[in-house]
N, C-alpha and C. Protein backbone atom coordinates (compact mmCIF):
# COMPACT_ATOMS: atom_id res chain seq x y z
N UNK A 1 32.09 -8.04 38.42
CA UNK A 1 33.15 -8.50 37.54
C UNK A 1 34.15 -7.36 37.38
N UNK A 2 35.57 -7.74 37.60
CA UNK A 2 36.54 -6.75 37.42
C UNK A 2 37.09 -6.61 36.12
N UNK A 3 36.52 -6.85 35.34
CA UNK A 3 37.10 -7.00 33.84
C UNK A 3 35.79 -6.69 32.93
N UNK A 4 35.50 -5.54 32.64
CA UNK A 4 33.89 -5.51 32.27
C UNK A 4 34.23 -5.78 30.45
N UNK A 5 35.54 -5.35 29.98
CA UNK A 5 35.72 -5.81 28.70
C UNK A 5 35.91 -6.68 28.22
N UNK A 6 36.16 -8.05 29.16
CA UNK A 6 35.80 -9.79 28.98
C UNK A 6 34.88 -9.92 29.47
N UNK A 7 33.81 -9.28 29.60
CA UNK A 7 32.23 -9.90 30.42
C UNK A 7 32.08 -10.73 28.41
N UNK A 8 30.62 -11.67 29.03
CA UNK A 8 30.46 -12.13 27.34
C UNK A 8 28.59 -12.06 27.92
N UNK A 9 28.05 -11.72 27.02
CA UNK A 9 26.74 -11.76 26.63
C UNK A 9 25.89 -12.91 28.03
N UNK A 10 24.67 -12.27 28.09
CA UNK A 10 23.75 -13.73 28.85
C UNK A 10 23.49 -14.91 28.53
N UNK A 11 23.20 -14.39 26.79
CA UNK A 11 23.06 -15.47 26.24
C UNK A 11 24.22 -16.44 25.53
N UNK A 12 25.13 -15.71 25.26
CA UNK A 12 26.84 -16.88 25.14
C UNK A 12 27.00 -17.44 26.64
N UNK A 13 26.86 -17.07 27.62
CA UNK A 13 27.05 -17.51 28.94
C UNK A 13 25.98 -18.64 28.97
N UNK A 14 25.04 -18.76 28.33
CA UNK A 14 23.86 -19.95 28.47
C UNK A 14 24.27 -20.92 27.46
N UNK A 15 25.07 -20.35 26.27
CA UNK A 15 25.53 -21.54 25.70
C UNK A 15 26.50 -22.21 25.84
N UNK A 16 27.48 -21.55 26.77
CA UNK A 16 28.62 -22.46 27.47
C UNK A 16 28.06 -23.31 28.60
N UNK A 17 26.80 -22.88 29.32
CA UNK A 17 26.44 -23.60 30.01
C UNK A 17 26.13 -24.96 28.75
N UNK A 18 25.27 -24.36 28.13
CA UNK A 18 24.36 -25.53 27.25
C UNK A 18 25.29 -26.94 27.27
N UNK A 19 26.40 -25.97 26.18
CA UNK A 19 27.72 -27.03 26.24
C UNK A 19 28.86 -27.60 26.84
N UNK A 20 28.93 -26.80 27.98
CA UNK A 20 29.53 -27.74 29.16
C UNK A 20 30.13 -28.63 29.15
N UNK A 21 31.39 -29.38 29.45
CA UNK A 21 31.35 -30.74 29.74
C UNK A 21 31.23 -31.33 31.18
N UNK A 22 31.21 -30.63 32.41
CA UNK A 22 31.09 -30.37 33.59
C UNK A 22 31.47 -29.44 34.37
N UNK A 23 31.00 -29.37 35.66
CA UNK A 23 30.61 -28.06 36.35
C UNK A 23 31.46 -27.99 37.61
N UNK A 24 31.73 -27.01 38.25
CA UNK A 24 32.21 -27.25 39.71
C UNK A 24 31.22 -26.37 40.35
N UNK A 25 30.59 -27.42 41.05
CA UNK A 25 29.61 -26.92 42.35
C UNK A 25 29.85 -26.64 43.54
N UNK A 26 29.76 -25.34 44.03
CA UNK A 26 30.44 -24.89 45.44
C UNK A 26 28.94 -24.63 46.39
N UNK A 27 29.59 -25.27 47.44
CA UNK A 27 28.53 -25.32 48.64
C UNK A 27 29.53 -25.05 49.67
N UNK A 28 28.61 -24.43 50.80
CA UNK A 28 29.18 -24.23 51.99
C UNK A 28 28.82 -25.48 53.31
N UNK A 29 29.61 -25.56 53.95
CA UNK A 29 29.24 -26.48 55.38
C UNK A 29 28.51 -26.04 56.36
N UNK A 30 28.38 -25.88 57.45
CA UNK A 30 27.39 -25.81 58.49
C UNK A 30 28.47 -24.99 59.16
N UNK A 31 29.62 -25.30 58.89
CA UNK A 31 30.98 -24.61 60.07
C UNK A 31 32.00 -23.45 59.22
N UNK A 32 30.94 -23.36 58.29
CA UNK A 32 31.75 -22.34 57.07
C UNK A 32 32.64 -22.61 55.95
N UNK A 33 32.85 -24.23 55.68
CA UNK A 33 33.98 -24.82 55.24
C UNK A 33 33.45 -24.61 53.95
N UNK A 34 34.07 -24.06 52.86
CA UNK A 34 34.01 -24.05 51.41
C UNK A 34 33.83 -25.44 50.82
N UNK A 35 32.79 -25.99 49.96
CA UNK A 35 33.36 -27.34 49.47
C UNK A 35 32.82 -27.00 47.91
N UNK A 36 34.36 -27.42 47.08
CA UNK A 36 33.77 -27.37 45.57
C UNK A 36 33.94 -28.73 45.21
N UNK A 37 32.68 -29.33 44.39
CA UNK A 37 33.09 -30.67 43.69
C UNK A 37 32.40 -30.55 42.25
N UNK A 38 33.13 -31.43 41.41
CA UNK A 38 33.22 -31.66 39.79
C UNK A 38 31.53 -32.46 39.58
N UNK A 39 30.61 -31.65 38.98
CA UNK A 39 29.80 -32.66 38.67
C UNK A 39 29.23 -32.67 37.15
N UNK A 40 28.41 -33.99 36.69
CA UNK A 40 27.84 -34.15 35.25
C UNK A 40 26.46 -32.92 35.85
N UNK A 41 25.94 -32.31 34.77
CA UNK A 41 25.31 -31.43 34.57
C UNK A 41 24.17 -31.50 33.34
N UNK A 42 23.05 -30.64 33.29
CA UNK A 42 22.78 -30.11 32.06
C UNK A 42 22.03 -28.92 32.26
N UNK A 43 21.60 -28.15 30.83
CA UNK A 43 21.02 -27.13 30.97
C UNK A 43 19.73 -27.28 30.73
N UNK A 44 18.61 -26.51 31.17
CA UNK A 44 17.02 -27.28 30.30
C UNK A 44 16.25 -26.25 31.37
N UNK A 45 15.41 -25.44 29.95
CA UNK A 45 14.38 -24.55 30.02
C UNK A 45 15.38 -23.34 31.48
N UNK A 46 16.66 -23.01 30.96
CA UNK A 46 17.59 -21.84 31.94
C UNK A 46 17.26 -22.21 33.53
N UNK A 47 17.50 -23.65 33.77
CA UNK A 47 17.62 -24.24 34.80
C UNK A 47 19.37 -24.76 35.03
N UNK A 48 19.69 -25.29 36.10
CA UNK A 48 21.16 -26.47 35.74
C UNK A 48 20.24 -27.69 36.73
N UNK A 49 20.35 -28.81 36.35
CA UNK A 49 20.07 -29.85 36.69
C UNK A 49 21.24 -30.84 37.20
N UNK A 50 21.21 -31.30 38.47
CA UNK A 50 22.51 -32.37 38.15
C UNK A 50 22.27 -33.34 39.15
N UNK A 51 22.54 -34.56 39.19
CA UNK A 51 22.14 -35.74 40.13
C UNK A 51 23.21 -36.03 41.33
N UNK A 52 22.67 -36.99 42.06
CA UNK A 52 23.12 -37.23 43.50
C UNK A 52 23.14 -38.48 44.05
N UNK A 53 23.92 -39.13 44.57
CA UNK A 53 23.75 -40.36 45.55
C UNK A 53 22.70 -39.31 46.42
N UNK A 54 21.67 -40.22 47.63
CA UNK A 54 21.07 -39.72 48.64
C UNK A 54 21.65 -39.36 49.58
N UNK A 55 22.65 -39.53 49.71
CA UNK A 55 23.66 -38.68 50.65
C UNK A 55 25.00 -38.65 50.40
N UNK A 56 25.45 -37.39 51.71
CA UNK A 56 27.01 -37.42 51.35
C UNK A 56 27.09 -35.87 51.63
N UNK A 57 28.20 -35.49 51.59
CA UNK A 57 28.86 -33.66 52.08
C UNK A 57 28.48 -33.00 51.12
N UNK A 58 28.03 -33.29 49.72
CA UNK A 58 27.32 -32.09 48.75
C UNK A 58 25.87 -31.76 49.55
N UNK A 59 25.43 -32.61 49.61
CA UNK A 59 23.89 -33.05 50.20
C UNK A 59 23.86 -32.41 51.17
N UNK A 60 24.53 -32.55 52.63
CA UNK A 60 24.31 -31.99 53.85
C UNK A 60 24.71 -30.55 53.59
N UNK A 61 25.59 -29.92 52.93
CA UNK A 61 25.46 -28.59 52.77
C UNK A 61 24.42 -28.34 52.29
N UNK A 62 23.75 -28.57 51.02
CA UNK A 62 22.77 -28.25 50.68
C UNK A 62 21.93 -28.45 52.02
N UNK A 63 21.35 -28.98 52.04
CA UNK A 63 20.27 -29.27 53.43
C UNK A 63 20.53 -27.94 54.33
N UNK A 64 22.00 -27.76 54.69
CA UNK A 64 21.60 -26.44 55.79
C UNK A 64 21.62 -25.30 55.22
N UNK A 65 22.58 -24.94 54.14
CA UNK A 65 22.42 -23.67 53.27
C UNK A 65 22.22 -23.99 51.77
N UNK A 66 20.90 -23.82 51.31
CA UNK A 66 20.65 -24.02 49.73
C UNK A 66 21.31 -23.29 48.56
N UNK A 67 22.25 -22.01 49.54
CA UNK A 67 23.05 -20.91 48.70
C UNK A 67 24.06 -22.08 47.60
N UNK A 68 24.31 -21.51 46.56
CA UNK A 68 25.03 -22.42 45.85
C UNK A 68 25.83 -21.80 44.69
N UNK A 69 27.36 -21.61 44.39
CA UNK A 69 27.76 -21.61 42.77
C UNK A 69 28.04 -22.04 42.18
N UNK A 70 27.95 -21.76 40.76
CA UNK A 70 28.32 -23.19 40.12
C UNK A 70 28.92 -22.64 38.74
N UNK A 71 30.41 -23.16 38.55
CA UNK A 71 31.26 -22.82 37.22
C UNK A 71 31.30 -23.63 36.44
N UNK A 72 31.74 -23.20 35.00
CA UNK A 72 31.95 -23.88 34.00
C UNK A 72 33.15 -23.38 33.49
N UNK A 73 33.70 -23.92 33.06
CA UNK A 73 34.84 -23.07 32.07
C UNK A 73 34.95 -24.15 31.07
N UNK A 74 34.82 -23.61 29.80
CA UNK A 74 34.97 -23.86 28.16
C UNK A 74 35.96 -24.27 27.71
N UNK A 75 36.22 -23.65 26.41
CA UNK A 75 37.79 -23.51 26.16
C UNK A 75 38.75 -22.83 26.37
N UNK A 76 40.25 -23.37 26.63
CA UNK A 76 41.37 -22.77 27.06
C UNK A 76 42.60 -22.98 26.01
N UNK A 77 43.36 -21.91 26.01
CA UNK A 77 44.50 -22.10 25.62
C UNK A 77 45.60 -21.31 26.21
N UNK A 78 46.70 -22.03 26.71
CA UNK A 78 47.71 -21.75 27.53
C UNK A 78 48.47 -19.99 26.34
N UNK A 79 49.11 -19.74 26.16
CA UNK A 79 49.52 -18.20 26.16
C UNK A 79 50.99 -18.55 26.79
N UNK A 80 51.86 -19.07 26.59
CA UNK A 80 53.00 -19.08 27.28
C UNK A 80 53.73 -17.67 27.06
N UNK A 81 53.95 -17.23 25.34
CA UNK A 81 54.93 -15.81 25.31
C UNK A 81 54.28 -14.58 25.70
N UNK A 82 52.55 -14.82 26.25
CA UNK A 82 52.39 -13.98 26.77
C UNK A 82 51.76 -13.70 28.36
N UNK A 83 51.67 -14.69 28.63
CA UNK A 83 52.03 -15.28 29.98
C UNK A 83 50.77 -14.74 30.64
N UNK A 84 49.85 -15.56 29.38
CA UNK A 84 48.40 -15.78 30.16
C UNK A 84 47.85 -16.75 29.29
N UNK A 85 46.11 -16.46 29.16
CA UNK A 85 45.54 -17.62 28.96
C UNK A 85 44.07 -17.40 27.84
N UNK A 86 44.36 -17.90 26.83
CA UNK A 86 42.94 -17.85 26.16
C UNK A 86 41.69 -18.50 27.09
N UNK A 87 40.67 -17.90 27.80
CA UNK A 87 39.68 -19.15 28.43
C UNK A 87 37.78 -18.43 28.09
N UNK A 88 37.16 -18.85 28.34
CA UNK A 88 35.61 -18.75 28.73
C UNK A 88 35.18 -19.38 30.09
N UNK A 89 34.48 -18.81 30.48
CA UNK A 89 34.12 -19.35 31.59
C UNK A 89 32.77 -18.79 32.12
N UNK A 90 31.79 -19.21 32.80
CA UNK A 90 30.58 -18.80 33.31
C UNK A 90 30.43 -19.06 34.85
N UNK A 91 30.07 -18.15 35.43
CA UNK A 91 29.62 -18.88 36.70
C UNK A 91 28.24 -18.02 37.13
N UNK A 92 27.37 -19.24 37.71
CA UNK A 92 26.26 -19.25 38.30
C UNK A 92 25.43 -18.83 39.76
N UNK A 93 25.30 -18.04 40.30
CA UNK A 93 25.01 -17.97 41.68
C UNK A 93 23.09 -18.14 41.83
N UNK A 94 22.65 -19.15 42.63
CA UNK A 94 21.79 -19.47 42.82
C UNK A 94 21.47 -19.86 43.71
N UNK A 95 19.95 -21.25 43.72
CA UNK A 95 19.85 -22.09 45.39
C UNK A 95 19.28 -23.29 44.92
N UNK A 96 19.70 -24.22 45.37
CA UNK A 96 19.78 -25.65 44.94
C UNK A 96 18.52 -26.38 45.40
N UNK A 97 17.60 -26.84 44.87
CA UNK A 97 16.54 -27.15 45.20
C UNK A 97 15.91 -29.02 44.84
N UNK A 98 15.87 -29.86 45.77
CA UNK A 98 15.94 -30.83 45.17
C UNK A 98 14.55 -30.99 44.58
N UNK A 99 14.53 -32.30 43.35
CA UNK A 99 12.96 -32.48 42.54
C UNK A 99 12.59 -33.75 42.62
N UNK A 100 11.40 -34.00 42.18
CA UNK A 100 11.03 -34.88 42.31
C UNK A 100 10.15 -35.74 41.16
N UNK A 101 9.69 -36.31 40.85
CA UNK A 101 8.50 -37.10 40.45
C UNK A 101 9.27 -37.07 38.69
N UNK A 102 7.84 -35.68 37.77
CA UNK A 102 8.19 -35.62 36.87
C UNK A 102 9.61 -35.05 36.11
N UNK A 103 9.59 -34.46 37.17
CA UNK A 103 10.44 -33.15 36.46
C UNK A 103 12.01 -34.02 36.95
N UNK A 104 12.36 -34.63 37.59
CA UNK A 104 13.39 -35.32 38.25
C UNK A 104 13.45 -36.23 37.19
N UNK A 105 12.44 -36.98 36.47
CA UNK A 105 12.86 -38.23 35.35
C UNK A 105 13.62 -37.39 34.37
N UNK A 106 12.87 -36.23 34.10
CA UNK A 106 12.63 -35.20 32.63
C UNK A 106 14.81 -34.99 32.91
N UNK A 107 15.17 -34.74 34.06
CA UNK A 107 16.15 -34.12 34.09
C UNK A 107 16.88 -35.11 34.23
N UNK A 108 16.88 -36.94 34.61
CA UNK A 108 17.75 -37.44 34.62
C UNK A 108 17.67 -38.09 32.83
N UNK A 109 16.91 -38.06 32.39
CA UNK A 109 16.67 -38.24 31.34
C UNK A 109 17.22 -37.09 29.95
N UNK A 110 17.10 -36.43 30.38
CA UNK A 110 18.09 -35.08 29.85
C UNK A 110 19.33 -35.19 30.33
N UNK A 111 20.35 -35.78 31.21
CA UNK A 111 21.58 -36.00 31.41
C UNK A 111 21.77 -37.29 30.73
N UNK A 112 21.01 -38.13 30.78
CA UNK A 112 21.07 -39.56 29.59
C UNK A 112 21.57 -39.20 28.25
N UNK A 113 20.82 -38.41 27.44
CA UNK A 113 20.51 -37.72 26.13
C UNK A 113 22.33 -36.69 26.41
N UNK A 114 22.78 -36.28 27.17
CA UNK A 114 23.82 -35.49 27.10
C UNK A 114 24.94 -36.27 27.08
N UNK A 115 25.14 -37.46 27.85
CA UNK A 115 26.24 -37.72 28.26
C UNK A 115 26.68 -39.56 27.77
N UNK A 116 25.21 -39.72 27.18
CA UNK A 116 25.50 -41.19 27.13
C UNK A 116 24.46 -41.38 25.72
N UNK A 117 24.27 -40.70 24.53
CA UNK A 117 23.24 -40.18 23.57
C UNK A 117 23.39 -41.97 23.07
N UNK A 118 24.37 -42.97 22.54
CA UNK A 118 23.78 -43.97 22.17
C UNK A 118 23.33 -44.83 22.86
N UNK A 119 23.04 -44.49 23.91
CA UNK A 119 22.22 -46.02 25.07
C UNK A 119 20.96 -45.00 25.52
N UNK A 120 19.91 -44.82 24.88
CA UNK A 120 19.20 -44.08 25.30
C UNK A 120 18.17 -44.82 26.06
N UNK A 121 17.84 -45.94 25.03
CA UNK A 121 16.89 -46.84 25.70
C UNK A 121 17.81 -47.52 26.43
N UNK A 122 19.10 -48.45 26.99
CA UNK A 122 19.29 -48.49 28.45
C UNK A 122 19.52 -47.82 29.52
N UNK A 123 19.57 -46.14 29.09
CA UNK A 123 19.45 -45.11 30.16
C UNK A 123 18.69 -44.77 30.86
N UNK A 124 17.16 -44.97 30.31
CA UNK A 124 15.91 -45.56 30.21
C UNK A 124 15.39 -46.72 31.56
N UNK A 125 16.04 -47.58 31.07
CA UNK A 125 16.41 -48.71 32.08
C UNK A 125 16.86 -48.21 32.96
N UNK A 126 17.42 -47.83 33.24
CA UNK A 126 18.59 -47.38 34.34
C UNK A 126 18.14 -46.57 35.40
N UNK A 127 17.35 -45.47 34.54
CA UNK A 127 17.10 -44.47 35.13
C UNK A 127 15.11 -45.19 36.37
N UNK A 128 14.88 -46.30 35.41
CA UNK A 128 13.69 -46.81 35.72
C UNK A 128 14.52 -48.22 37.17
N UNK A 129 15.62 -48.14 37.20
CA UNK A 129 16.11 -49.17 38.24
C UNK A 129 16.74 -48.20 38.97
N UNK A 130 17.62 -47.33 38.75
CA UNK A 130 18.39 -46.19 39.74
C UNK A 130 17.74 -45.78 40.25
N UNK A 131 16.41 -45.04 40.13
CA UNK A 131 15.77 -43.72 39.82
C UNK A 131 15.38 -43.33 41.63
N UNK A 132 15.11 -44.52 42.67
CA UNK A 132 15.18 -44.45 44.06
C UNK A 132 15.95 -44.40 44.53
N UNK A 133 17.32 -44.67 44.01
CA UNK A 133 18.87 -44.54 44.94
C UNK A 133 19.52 -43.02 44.14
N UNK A 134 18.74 -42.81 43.97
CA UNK A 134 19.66 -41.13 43.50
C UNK A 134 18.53 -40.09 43.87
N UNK A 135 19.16 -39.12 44.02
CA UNK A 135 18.31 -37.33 44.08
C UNK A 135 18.62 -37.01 42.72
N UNK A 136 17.58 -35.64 42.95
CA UNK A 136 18.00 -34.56 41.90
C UNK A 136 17.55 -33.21 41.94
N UNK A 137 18.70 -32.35 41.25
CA UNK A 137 18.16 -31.18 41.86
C UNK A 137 18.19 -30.37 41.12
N UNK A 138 17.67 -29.15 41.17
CA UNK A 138 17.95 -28.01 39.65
C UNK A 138 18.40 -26.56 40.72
N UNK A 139 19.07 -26.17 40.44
CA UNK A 139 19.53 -24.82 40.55
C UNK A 139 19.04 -23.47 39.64
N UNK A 140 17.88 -23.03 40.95
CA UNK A 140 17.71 -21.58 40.56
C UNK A 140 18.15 -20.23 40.46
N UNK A 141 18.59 -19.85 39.06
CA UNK A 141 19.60 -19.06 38.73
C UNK A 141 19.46 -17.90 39.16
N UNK A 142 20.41 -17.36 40.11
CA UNK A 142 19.39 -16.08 40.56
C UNK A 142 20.85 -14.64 40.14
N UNK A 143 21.63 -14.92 39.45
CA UNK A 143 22.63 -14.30 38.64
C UNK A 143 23.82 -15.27 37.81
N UNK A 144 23.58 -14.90 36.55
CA UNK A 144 24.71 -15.48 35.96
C UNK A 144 25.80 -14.36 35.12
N UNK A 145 26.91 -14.57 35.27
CA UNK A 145 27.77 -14.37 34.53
C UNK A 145 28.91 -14.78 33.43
N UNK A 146 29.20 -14.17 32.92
CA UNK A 146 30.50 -14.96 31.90
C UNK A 146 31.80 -13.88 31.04
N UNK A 147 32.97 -14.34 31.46
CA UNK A 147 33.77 -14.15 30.69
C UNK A 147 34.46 -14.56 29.69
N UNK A 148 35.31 -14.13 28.76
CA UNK A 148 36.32 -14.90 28.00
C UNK A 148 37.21 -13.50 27.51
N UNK A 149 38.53 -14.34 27.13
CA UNK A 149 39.50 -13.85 26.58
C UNK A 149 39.88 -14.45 25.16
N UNK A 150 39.94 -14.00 24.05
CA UNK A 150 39.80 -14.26 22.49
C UNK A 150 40.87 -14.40 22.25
């Protein structure tokens, strides 16, 4: 980090994860091609969890390189007279690992509870009719960081 006097704590960096409203997940291609995409997320037991159609260009990167980062950024406020930016932000470097069985309900079920808290019992449902047409995967954190500007 080039700014060691906006670094923010491990643990403020885990609670911007906590609170999040989504993530940008960067994976690489097979031919070197950078790909970042916007996804729903959560945090649980200093994991990131986040779901998947069974395929598609997030997926096949993963498959050949499990390397993975993954940002968040918080709150912002534009700074026009001083021609910058109030922000927070965290980012994640890890390796993307897909799950299965228990721990795959536990986590789509923990994105239920985050993102959709009054349909719990039809998330429930959902997750008991979806639950074969989707992946899931958790990302093992193998450095995190975080900044902000106050």
């Amino acid at each position: 980090m080039r700014r060691n006097d906006r670094a923010i704590s491990e643990s403020d960096a885990k609670e911007l994860l906590q609170n999040g409203a989504f993530g940008i997940l960067s994976t690489v291609s097979s031919d070197g091609q950078p790909y970042g995409v916007p996804i729903s997320y959560c945090f649980l037991k200093n994991q990131i969890y986040f779901h998947s159609a069974i395929e598609g260009h997030k997926i096949e990167n993963i498959k050949k390189n499990d390397k993975v980062s993954f940002c968040v950024v918080g709150k912002t406020e534009v700074l026009p007279d001083k021609f910058s930016t109030k922000y927070e932000s965290v980012i994640v470097f890890g390796r993307a690992v897909e799950i299965e069985g228990d721990e795959k309900r536990e986590a789509l079920l923990e994105l239920i509870n985050k993102y959709s808290q009054g349909f719990i019992e039809e998330g429930v449902k959902y997750i008991d009719k979806a639950g074969n047409k989707t992946k899931a995967y958790k990302i093992l954190i193998e450095s995190i960081t975080g900044k902000a500007r106050k």
